[in-house]
N, C-alpha and C. Protein backbone atom coordinates (compact mmCIF):
# COMPACT_ATOMS: atom_id res chain seq x y z
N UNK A 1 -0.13 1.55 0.89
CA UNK A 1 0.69 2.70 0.64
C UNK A 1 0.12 3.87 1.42
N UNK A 2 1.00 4.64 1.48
CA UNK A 2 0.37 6.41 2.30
C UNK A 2 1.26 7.40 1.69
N UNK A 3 1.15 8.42 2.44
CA UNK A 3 1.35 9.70 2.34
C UNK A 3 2.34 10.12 3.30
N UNK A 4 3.46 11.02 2.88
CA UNK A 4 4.62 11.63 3.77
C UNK A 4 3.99 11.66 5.29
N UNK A 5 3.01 11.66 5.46
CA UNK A 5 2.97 11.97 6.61
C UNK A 5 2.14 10.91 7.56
N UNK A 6 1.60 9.71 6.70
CA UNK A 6 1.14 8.50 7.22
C UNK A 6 -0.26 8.82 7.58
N UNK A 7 -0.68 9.74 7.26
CA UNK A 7 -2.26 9.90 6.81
C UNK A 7 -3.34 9.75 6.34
N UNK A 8 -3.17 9.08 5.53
CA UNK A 8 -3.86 8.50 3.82
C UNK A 8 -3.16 7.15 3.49
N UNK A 9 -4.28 5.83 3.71
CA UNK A 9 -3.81 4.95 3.37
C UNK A 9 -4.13 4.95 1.85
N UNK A 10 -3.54 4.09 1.84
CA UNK A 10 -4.09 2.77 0.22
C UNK A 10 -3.88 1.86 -0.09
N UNK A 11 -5.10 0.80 0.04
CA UNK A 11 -5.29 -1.08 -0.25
C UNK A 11 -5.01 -1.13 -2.00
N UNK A 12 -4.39 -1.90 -2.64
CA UNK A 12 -4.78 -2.55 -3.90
C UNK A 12 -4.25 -3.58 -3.92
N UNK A 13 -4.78 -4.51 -5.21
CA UNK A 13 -4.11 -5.53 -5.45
C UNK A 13 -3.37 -5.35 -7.00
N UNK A 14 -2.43 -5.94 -7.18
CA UNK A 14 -1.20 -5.77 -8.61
C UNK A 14 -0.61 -7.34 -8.30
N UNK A 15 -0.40 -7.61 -9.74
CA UNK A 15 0.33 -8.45 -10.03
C UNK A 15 1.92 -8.20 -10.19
N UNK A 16 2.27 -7.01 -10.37
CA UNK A 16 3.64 -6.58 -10.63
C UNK A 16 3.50 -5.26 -9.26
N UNK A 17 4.27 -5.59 -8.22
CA UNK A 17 4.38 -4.95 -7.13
C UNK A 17 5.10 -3.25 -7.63
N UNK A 18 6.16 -3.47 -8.40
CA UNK A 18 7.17 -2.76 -8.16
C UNK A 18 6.86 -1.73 -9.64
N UNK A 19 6.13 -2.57 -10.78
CA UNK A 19 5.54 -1.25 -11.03
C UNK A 19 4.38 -0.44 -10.68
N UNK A 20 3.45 -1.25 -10.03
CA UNK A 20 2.60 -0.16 -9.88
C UNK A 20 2.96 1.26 -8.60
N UNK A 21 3.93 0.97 -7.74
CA UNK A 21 3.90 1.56 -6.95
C UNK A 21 5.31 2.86 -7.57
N UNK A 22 5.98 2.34 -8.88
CA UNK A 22 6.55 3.36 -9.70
C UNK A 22 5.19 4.35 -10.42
N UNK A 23 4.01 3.70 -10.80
CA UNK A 23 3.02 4.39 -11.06
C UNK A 23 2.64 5.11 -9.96
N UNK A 24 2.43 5.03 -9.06
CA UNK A 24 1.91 5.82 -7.51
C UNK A 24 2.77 7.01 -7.61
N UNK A 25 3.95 6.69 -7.63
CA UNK A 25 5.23 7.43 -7.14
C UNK A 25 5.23 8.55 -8.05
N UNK A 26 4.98 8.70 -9.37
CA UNK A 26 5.02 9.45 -10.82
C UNK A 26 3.71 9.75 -10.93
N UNK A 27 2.56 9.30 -10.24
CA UNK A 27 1.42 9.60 -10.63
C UNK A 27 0.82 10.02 -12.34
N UNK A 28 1.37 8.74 -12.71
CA UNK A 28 0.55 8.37 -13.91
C UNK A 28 -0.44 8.08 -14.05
N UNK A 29 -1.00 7.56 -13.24
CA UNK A 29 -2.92 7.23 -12.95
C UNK A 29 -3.11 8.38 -12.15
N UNK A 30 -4.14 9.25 -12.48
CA UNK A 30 -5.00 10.26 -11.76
C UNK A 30 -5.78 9.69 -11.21
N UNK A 31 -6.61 9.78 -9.84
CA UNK A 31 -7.41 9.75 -8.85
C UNK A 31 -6.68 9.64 -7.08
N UNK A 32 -7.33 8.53 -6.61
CA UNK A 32 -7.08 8.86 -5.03
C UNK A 32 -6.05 8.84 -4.77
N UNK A 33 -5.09 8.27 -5.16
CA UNK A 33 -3.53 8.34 -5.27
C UNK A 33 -2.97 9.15 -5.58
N UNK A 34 -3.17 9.88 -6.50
CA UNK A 34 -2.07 10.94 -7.12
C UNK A 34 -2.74 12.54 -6.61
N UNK A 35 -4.36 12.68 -6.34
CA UNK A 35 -4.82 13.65 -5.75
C UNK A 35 -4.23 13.74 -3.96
N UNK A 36 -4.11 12.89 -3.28
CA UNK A 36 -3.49 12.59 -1.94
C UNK A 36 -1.88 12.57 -1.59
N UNK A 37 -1.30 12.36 -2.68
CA UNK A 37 0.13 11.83 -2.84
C UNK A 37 0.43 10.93 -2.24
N UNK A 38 -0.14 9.52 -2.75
CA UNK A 38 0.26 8.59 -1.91
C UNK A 38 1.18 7.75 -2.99
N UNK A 39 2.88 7.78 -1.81
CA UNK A 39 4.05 7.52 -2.77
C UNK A 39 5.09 6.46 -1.95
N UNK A 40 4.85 6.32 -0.42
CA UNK A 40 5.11 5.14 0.26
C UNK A 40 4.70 4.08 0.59
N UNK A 41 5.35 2.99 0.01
CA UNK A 41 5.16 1.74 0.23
C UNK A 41 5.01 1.04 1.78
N UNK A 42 4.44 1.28 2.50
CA UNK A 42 4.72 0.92 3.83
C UNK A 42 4.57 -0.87 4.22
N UNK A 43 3.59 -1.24 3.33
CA UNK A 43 3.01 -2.63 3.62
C UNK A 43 2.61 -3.58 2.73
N UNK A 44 3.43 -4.54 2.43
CA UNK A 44 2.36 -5.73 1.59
C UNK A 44 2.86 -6.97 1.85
N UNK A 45 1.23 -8.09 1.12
CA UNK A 45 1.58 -9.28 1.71
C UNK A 45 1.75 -9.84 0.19
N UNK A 46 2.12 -11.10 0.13
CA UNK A 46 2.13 -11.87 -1.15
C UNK A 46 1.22 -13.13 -1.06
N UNK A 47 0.26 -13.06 -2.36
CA UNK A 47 -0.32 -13.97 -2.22
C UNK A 47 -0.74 -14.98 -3.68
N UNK A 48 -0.60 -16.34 -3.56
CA UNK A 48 0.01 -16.67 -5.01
C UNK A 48 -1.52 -17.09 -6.06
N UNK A 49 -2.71 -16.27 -5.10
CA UNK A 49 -3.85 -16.85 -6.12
C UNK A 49 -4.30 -15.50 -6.09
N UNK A 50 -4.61 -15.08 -6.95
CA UNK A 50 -5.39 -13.84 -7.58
C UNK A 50 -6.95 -13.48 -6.75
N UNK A 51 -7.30 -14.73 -6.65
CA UNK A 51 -8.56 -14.75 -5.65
C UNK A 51 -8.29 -14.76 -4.22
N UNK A 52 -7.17 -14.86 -3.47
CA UNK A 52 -7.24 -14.76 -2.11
C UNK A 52 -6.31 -13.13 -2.18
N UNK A 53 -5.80 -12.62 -3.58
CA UNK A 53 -5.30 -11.25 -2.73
C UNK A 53 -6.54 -10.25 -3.12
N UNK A 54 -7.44 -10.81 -3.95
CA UNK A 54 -8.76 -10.00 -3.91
C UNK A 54 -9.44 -9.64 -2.44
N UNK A 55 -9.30 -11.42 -1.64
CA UNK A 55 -10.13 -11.25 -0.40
C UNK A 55 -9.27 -9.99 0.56
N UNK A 56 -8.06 -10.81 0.31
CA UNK A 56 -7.02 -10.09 1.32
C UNK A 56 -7.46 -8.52 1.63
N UNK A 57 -7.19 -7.98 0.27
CA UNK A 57 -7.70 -6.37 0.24
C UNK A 57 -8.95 -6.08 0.98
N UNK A 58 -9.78 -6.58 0.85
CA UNK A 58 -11.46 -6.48 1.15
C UNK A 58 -10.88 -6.57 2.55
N UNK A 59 -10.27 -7.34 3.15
CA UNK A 59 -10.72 -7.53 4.66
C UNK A 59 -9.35 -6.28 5.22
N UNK A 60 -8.34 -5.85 4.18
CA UNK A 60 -7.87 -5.08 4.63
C UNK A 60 -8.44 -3.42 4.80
N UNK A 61 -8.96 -3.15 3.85
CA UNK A 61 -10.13 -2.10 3.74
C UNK A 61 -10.99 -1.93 4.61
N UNK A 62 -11.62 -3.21 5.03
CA UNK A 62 -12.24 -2.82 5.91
C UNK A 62 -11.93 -2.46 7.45
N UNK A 63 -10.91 -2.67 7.66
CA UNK A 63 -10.31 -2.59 8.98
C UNK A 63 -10.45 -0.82 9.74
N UNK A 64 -10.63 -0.47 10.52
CA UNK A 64 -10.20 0.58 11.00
C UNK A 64 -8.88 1.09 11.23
N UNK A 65 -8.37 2.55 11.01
CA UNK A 65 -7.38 2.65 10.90
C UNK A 65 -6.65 2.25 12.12
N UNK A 66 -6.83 2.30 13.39
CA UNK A 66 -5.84 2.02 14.54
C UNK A 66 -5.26 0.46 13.67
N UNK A 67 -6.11 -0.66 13.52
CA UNK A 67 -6.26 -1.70 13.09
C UNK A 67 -4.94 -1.69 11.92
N UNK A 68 -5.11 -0.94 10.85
CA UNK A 68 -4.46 -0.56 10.36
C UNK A 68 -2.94 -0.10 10.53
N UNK A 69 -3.00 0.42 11.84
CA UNK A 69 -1.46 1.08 11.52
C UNK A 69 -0.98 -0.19 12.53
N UNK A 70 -1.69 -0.93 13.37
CA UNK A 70 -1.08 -2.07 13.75
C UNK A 70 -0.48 -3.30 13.38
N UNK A 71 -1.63 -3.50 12.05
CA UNK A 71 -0.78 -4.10 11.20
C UNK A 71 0.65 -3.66 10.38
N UNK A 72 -0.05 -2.82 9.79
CA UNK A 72 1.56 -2.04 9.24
C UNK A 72 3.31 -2.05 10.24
N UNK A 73 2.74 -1.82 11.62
CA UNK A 73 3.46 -1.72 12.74
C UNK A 73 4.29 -2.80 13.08
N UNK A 74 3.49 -4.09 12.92
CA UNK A 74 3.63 -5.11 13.51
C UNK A 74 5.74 -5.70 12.23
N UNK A 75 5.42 -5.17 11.45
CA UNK A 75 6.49 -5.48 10.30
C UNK A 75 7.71 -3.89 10.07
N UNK A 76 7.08 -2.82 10.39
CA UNK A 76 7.48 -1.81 9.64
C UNK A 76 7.08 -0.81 10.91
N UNK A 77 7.65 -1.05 11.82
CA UNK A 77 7.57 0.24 13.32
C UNK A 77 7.45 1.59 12.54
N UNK A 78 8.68 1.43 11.97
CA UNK A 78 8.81 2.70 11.68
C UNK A 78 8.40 3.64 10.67
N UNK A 79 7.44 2.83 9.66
CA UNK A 79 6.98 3.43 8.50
C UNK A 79 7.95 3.58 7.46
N UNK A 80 8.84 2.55 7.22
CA UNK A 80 9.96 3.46 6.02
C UNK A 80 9.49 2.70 5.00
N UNK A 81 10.09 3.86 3.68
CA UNK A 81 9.66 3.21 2.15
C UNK A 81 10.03 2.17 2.15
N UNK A 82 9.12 1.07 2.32
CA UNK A 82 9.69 -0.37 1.50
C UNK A 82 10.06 -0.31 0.07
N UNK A 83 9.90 0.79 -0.90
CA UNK A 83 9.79 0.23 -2.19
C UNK A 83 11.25 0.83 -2.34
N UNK A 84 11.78 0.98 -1.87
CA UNK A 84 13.48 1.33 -1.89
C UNK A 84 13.92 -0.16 -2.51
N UNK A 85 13.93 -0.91 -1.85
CA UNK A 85 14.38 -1.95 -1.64
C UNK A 85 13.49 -2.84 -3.58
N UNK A 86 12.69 -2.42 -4.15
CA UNK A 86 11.95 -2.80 -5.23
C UNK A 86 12.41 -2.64 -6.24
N UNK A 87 13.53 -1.63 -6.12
CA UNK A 87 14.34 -0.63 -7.12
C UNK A 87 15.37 -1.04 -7.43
């Protein structure tokens, strides 16, 4: 997820996609999310074991951002809310 202006990422993992990113959006959880406003969905993968979207995150985190917006890029040129489509 990011910020209106694609500035501020954010990795997590959720079992329920579409609420947590209604939590992002409403900022019901206080911290790096709701202090940043991060409220677009730009990127996610699905993964059906709990232990490989743990890894997933880790190796997504660690990436540098160019790295980062290439991936994002590679699906979503343009940066639009995916979570439109969640709703």
């Amino acid at each position: 997820m990011t910020n209106i202006r694609n500035s501020v990422f954010y990795t997590g993992v959720t079992n329920n996609l579409a609420l947590r990113v209604w939590q992002h959006k409403n900022k019901t959880i206080q911290g790096f999310t709701a202090t940043y406003n991060i409220n677009k969905l730009v990127y996610f993968e699905i993964c059906y074991h709990p232990q490989d979207a743990i890894l997933r995150e880790k190796q997504i985190k660690r990436l540098h951002r160019k790295n980062k917006l290439k991936l994002i890029s590679k699906d979503n040129a343009d940066f639009k809310d995916l979570s439109i489509d969640l709703f």
